[in-house]
Protein backbone atom coordinates (compact mmCIF):
# COMPACT_ATOMS: atom_id res chain seq x y z
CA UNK A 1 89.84 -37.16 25.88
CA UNK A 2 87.53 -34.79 27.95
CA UNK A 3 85.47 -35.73 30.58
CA UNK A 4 81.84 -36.22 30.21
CA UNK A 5 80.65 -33.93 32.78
CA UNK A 6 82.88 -30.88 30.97
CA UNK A 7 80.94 -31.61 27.83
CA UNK A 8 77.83 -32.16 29.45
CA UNK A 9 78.38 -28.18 30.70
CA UNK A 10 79.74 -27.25 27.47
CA UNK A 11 76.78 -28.09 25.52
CA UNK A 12 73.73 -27.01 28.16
CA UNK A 13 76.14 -23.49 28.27
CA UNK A 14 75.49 -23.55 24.48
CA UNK A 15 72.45 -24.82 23.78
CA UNK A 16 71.42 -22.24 26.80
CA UNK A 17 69.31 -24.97 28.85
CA UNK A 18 69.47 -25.08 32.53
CA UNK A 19 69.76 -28.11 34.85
CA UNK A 20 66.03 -27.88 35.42
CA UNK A 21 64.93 -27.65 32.05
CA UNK A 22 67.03 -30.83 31.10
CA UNK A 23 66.22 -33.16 34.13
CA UNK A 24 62.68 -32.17 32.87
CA UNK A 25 62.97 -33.02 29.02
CA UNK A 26 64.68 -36.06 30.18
CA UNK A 27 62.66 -37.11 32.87
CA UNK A 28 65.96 -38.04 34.78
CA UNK A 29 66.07 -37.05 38.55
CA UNK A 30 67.73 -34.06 39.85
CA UNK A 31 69.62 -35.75 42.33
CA UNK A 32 71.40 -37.92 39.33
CA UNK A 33 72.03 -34.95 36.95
CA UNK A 34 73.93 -33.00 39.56
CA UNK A 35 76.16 -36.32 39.96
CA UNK A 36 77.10 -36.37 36.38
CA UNK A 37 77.80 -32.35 36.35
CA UNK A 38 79.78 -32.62 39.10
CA UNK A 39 81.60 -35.85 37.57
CA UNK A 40 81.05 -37.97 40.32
CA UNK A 41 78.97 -40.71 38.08
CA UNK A 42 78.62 -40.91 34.11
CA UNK A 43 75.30 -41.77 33.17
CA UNK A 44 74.51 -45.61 31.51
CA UNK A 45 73.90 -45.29 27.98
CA UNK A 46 70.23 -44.91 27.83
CA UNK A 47 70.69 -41.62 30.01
CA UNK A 48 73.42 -40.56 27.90
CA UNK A 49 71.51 -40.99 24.65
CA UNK A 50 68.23 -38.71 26.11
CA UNK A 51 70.67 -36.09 27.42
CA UNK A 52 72.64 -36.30 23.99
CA UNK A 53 69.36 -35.79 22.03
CA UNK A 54 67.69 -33.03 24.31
CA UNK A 55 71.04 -31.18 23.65
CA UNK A 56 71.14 -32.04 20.36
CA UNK A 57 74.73 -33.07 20.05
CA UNK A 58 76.52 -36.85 18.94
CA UNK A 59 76.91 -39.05 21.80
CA UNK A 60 80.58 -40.07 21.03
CA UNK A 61 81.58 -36.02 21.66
CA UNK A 62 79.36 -36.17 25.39
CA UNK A 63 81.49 -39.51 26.34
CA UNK A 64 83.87 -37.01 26.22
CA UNK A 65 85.36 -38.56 22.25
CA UNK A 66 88.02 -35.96 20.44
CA UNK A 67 87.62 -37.75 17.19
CA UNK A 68 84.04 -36.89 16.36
CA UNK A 69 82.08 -33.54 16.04
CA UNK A 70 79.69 -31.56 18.25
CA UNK A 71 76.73 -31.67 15.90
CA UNK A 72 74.82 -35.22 15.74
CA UNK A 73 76.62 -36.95 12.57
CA UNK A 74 72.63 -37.53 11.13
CA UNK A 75 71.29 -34.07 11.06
CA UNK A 76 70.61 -32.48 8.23
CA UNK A 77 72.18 -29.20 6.52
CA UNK A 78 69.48 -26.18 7.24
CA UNK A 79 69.52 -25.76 3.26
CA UNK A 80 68.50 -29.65 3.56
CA UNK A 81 66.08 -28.90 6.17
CA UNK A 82 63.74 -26.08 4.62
CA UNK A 83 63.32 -28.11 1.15
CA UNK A 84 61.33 -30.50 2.94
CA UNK A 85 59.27 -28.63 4.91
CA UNK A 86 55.67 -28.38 4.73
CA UNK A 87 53.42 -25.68 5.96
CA UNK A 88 52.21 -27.80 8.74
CA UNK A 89 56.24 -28.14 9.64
CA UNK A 90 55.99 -23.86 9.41
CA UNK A 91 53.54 -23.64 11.66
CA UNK A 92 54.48 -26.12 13.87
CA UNK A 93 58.10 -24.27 14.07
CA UNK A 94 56.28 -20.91 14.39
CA UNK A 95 54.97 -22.37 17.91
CA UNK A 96 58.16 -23.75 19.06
CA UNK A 97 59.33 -20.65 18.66
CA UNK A 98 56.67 -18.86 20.15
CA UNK A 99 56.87 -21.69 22.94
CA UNK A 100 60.70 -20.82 23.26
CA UNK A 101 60.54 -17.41 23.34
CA UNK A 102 57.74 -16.26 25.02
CA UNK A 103 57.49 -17.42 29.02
CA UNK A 104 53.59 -17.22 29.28
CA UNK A 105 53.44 -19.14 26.52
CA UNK A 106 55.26 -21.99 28.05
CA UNK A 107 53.35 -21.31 31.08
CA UNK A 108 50.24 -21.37 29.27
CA UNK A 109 51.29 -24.92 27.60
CA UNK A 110 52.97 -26.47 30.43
CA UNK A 111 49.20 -25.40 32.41
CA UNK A 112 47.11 -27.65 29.58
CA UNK A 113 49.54 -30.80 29.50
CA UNK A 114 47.51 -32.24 31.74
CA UNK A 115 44.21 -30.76 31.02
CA UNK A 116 41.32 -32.95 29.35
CA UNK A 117 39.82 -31.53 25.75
CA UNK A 118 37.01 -30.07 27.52
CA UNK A 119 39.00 -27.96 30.05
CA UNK A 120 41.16 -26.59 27.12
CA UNK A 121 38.18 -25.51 25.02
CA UNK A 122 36.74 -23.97 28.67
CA UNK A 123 39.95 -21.93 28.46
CA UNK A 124 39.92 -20.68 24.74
CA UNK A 125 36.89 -19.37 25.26
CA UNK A 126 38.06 -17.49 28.62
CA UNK A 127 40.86 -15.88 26.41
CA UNK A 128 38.36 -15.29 23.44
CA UNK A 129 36.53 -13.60 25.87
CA UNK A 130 39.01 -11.04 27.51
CA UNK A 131 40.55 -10.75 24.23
CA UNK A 132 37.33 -9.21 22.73
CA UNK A 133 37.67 -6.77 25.98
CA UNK A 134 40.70 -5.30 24.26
């Protein structure tokens, strides 16, 4: 049986998501994430279950389980996955990816979490504007 905090690298190494980014999605402290990377603590099960599902792998392979795959036993096949898609699921993917892939978009979305409806629309119009400069 591995040890949690070897799968716990394993899957951010494959999954490509730093400590930061995953203390972040979690919301659990720096301070405790480097214990369970180093394998001086295992997280409860309410910490393993958000770090299980921000990685997107099954809970029984993070405890460190040899009997049970990777992959999260519910997800569906892709095939499975684009027959029920809508075009609001499209376009919603198109931004993840755009929000994955592109850093100022992230930057520009991570800037408006907090902003009210009236400081977003303040903004559009401030990139409407420079983009009618081009």
């Amino acid at each position: 049986m591995s040890e949690f905090f070897q799968r716990l690298k394993t899957a951010m190494n494959l999954r490509n998501i730093s400590q930061a980014d995953l203390c972040r999605i979690t919301n659990i402290p720096k301070s405790a994430m480097s214990q369970y990377l180093s394998g001086k603590f295992k997280p409860k099960q309410t910490r393993t279950y958000l770090i299980a599902k921000a990685l997107d792998v099954n809970e029984a392979w993070l405890m460190g389980f040899d009997d049970v795959p990777m992959d999260p036993v519910s997800k569906p096949t892709e095939e499975h996955q684009e027959s029920k898609l809508t075009d609001d699921d499209i376009e919603l993917q198109q931004y993840l990816e755009e929000l994955k892939n592109r850093e100022e978009m992230r930057m520009l979305f991570s800037l408006t979490k907090n902003a009210t409806k009236e400081d977003v629309m303040q903004a559009v119009k401030i990139i409407e504007a420079l983009k009618k400069d081009d």
